[in-house]
PDB file of N, CA and C in Angstrom:
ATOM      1  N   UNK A   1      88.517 111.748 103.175  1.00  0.00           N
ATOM      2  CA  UNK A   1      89.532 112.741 102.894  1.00  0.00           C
ATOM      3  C   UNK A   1      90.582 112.689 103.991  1.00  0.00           C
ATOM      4  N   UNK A   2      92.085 113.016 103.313  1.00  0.00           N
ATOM      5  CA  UNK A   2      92.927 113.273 104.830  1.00  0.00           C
ATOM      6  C   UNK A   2      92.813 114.548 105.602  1.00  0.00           C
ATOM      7  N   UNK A   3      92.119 113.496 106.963  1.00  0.00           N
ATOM      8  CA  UNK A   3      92.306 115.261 107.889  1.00  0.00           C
ATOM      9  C   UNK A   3      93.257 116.049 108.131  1.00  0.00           C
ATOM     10  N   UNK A   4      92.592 117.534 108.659  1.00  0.00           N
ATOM     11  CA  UNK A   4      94.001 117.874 109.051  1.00  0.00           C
ATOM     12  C   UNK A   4      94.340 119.264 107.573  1.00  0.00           C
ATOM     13  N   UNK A   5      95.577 119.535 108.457  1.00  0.00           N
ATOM     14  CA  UNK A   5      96.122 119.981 107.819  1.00  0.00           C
ATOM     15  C   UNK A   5      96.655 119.856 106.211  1.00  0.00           C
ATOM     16  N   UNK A   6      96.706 119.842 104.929  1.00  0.00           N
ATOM     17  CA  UNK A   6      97.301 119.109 104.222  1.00  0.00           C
ATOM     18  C   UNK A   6      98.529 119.944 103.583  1.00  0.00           C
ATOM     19  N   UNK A   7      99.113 120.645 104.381  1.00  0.00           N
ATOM     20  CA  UNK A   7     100.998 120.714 104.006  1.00  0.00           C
ATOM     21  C   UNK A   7     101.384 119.904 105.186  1.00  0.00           C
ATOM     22  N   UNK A   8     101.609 118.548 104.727  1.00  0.00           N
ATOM     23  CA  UNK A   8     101.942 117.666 105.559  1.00  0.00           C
ATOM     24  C   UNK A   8     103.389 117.110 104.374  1.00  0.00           C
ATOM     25  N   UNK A   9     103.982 117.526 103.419  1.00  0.00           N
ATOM     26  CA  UNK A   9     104.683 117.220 102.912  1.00  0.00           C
ATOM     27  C   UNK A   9     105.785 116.566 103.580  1.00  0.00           C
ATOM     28  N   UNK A  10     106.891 117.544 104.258  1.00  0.00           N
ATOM     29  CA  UNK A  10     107.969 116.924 105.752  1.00  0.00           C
ATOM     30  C   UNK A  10     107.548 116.008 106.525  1.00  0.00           C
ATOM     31  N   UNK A  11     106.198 115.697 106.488  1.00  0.00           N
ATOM     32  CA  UNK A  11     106.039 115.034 107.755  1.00  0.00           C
ATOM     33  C   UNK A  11     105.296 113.474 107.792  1.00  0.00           C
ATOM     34  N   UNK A  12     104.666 113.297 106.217  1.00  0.00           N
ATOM     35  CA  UNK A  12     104.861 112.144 105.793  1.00  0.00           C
ATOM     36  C   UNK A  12     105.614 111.303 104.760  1.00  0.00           C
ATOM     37  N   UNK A  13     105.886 110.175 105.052  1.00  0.00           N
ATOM     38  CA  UNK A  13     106.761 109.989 103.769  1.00  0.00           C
ATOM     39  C   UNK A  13     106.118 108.374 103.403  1.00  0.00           C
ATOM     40  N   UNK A  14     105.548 107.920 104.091  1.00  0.00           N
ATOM     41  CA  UNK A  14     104.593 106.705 103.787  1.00  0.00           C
ATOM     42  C   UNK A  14     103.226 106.447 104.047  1.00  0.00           C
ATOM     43  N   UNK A  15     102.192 106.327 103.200  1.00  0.00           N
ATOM     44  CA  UNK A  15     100.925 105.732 103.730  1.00  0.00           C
ATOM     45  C   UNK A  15     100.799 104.367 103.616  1.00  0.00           C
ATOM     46  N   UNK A  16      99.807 103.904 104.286  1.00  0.00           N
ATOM     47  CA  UNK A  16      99.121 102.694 104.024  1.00  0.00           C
ATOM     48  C   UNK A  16      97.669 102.812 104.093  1.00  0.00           C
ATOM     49  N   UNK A  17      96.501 102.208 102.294  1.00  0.00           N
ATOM     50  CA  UNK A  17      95.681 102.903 102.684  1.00  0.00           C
ATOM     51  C   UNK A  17      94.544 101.176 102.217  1.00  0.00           C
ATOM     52  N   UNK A  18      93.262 102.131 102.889  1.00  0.00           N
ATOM     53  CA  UNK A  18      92.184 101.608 102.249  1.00  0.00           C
ATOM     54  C   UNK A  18      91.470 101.879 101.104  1.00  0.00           C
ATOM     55  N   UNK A  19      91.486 101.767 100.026  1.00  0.00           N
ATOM     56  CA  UNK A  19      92.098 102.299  99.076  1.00  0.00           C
ATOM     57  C   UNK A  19      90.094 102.502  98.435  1.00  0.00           C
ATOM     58  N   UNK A  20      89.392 101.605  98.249  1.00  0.00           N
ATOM     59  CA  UNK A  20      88.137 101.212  97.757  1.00  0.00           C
ATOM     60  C   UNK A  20      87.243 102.843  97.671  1.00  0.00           C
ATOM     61  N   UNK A  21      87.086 103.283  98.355  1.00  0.00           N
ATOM     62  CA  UNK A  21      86.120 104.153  98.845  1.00  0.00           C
ATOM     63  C   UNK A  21      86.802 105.893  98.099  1.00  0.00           C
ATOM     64  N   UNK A  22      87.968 106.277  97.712  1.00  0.00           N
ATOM     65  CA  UNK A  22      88.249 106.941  97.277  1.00  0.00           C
ATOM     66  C   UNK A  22      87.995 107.939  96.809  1.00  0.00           C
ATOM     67  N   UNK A  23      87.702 109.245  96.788  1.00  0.00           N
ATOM     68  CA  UNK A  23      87.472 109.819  95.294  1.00  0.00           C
ATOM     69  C   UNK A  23      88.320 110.290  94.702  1.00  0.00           C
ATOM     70  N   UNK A  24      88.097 110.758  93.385  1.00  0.00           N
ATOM     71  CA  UNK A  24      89.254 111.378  92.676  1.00  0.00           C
ATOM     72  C   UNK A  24      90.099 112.113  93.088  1.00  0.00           C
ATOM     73  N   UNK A  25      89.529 113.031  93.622  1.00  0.00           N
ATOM     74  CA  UNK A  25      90.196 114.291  94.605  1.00  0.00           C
ATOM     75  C   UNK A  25      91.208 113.747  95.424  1.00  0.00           C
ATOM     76  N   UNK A  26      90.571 112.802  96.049  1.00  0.00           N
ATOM     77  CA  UNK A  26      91.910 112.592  97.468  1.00  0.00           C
ATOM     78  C   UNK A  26      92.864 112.216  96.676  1.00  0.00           C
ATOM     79  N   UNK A  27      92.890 111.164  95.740  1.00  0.00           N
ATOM     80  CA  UNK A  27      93.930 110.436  94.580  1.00  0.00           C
ATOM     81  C   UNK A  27      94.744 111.783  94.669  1.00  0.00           C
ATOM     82  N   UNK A  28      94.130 112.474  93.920  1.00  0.00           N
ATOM     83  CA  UNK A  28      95.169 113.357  93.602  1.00  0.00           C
ATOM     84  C   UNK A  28      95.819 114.428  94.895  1.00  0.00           C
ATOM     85  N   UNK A  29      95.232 114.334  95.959  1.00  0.00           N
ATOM     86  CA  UNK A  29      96.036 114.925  96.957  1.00  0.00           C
ATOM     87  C   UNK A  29      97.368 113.719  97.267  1.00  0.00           C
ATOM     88  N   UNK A  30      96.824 113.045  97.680  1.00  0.00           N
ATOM     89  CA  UNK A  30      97.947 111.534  98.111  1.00  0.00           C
ATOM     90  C   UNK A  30      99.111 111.621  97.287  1.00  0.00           C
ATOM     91  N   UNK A  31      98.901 111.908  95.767  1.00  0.00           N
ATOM     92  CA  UNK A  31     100.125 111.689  94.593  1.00  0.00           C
ATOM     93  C   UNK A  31     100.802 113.052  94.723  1.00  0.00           C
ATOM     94  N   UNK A  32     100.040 114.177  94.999  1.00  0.00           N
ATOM     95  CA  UNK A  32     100.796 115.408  95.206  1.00  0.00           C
ATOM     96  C   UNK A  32     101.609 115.460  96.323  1.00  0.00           C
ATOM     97  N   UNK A  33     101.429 114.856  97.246  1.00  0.00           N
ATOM     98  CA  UNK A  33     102.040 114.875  98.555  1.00  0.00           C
ATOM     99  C   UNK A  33     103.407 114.106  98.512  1.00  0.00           C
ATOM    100  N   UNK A  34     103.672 113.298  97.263  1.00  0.00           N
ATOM    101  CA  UNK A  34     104.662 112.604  96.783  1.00  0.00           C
ATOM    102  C   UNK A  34     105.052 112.053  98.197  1.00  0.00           C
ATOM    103  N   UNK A  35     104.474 111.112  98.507  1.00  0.00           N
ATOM    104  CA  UNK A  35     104.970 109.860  99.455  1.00  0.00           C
ATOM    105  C   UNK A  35     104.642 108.730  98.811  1.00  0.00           C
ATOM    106  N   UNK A  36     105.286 107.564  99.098  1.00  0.00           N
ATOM    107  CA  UNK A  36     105.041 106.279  99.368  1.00  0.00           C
ATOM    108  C   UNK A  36     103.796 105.995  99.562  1.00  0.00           C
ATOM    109  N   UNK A  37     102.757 105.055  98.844  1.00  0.00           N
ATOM    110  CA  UNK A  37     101.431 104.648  99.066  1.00  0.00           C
ATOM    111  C   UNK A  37     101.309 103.089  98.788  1.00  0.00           C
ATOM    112  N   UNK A  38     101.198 102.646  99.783  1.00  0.00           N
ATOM    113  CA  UNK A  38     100.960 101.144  99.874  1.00  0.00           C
ATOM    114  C   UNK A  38      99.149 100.724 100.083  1.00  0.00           C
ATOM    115  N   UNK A  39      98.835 100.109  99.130  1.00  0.00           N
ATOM    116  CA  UNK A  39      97.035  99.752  99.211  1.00  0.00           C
ATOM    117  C   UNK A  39      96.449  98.311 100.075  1.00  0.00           C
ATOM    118  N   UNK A  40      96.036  98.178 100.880  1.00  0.00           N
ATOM    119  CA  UNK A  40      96.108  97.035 101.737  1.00  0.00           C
ATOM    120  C   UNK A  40      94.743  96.708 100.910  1.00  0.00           C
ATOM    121  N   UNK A  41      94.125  94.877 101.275  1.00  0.00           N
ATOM    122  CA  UNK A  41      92.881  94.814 100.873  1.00  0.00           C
ATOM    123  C   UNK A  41      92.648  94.488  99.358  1.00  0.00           C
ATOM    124  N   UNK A  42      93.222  94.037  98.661  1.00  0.00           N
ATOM    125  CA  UNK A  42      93.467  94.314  96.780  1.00  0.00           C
ATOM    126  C   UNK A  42      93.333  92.278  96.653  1.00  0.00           C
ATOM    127  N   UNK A  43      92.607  91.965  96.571  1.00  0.00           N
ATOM    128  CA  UNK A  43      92.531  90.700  95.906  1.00  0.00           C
ATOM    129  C   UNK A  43      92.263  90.492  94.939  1.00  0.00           C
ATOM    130  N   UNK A  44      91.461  91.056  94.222  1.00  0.00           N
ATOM    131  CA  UNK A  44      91.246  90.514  92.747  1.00  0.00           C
ATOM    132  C   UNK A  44      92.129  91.364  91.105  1.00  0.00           C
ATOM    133  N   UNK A  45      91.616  90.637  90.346  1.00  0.00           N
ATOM    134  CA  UNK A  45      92.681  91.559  89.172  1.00  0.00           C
ATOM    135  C   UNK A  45      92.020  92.611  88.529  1.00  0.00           C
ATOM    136  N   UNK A  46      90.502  93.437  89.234  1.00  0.00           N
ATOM    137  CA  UNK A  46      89.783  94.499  88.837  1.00  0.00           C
ATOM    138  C   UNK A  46      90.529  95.427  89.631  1.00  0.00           C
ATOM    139  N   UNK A  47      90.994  94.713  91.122  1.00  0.00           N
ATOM    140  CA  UNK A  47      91.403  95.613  92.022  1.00  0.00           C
ATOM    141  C   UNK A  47      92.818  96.007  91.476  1.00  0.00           C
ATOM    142  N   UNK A  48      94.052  94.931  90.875  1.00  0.00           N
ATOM    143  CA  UNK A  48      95.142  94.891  90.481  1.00  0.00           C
ATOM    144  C   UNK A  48      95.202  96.345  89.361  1.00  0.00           C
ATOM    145  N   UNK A  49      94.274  96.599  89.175  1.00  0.00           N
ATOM    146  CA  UNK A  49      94.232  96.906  87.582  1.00  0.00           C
ATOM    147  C   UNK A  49      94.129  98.967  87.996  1.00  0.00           C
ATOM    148  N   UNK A  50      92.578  98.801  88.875  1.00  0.00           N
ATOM    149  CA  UNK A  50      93.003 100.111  89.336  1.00  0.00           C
ATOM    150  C   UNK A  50      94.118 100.743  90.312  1.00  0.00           C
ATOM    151  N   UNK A  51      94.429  99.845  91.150  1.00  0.00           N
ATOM    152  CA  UNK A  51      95.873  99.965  92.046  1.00  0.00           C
ATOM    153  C   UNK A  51      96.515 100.556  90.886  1.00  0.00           C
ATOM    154  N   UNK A  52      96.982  99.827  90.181  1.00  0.00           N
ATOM    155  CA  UNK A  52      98.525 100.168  88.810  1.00  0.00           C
ATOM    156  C   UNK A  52      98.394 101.383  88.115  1.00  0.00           C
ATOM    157  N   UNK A  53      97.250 101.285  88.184  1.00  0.00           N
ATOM    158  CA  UNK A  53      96.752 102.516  87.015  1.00  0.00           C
ATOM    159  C   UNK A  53      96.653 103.502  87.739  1.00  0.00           C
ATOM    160  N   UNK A  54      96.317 103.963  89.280  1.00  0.00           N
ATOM    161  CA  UNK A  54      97.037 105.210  90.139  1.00  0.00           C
ATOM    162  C   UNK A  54      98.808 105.010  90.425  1.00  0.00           C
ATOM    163  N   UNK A  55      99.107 103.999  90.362  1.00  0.00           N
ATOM    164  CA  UNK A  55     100.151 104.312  90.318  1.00  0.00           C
ATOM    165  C   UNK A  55     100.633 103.776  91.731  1.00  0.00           C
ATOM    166  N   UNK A  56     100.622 103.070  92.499  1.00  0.00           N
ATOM    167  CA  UNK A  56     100.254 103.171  94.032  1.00  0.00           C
ATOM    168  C   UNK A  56     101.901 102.531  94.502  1.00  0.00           C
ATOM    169  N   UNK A  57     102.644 102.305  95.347  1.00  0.00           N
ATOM    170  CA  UNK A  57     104.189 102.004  95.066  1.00  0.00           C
ATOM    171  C   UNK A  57     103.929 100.533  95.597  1.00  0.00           C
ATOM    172  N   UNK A  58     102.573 100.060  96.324  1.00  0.00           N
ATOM    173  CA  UNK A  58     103.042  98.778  96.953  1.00  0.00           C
ATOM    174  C   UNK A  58     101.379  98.267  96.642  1.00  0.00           C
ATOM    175  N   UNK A  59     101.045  97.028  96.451  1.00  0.00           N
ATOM    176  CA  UNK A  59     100.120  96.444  96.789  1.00  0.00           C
ATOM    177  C   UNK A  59     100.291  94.876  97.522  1.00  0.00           C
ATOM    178  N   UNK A  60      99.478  95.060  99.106  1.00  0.00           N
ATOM    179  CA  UNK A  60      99.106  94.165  99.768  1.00  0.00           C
ATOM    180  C   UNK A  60      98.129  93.241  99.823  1.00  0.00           C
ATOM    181  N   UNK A  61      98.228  92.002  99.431  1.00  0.00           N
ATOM    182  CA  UNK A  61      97.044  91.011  98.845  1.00  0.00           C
ATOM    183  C   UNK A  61      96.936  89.728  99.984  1.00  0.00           C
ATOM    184  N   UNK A  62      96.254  89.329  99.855  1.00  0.00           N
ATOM    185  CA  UNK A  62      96.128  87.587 100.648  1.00  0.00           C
ATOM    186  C   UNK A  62      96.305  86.658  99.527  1.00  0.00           C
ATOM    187  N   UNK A  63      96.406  87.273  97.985  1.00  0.00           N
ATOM    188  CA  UNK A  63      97.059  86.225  97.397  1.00  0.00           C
ATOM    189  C   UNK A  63      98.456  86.699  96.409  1.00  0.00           C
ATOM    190  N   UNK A  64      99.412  86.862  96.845  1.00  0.00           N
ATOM    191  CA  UNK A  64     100.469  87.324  96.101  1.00  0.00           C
ATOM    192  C   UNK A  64     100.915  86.571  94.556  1.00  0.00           C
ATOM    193  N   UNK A  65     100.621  85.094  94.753  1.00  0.00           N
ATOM    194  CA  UNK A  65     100.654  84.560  93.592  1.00  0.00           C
ATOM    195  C   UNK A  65      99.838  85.225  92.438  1.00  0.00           C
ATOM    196  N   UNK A  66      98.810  85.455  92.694  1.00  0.00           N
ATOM    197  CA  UNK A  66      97.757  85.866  91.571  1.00  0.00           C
ATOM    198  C   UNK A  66      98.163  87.393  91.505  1.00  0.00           C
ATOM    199  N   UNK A  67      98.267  88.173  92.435  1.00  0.00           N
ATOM    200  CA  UNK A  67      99.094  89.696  92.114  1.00  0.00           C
ATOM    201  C   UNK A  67     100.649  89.275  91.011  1.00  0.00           C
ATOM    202  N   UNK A  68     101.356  88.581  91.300  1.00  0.00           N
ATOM    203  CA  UNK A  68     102.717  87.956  90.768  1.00  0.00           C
ATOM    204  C   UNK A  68     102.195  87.872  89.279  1.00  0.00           C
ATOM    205  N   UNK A  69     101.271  87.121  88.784  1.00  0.00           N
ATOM    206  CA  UNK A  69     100.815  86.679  87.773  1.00  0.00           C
ATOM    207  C   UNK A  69     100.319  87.571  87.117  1.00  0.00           C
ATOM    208  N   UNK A  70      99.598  88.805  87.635  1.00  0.00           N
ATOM    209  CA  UNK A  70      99.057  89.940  86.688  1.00  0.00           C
ATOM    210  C   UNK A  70     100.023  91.070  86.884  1.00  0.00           C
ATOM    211  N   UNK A  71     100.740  91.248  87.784  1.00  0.00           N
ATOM    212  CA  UNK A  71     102.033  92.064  87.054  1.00  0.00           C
ATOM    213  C   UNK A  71     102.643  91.476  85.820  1.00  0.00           C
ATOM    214  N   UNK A  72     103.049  90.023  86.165  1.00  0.00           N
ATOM    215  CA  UNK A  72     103.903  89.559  84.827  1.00  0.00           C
ATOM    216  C   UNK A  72     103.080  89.943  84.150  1.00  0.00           C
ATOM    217  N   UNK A  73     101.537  89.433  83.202  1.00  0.00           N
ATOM    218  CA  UNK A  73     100.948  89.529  82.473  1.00  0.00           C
ATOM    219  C   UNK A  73     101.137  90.804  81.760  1.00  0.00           C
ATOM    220  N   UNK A  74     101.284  92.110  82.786  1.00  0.00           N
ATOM    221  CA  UNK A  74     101.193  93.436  82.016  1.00  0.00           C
ATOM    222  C   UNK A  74     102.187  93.931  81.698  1.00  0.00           C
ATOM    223  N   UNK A  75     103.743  93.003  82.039  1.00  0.00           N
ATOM    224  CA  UNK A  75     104.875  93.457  82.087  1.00  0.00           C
ATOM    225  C   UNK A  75     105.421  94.068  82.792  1.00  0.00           C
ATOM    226  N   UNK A  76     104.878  94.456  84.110  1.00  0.00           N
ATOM    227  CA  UNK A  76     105.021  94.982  85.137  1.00  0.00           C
ATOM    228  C   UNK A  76     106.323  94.558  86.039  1.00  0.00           C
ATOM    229  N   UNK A  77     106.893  93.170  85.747  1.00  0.00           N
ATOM    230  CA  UNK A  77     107.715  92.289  86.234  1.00  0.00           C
ATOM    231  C   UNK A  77     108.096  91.237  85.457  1.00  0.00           C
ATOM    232  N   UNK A  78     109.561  91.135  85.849  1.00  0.00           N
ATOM    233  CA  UNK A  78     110.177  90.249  84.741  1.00  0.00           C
ATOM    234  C   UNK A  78     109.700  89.255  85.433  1.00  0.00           C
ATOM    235  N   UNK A  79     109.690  88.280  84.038  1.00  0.00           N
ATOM    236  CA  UNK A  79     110.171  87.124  84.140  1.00  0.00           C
ATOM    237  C   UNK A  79     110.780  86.441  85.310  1.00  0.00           C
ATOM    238  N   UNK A  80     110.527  85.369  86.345  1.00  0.00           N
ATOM    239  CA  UNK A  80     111.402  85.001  86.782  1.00  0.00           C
ATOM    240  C   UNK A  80     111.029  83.237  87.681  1.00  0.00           C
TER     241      UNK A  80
END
């Protein structure tokens, strides 16, 4: 969970997270807090799949080609 205080609205405007371990709950604190959420750690396309589907603004991979390839796939990204 994020410690702390959580009217942290003003005072964050980006995370970067570890995303795996989650529960529902925090999800939905993180999206209420309306910041920027970048997921570090995301290699495969099980991982691609729940990343997208919270909604997350950035995903960080060790293989960007294969992230590249399952955005296109879902339409997520044009063509290019």
């Amino acid at each position: 969970m994020i410690p702390g205080n959580h009217d942290v609205k003003n005072e964050v405007e980006i995370m970067q997270i570890r995303w795996e371990n989650w529960k529902p709950e925090e999800w939905k604190l993180i999206k209420d807090l309306d910041v920027i959420v970048t997921a570090f750690g995301a290699d495969e396309q099980i991982d691609y799949k729940f990343l997208t589907d919270k909604e997350v603004d950035g995903i960080l991979t060790n293989y960007p080609k294969r992230l590249f390839d399952y955005l296109k796939e879902k339409g997520m990204r044009e063509n290019s």
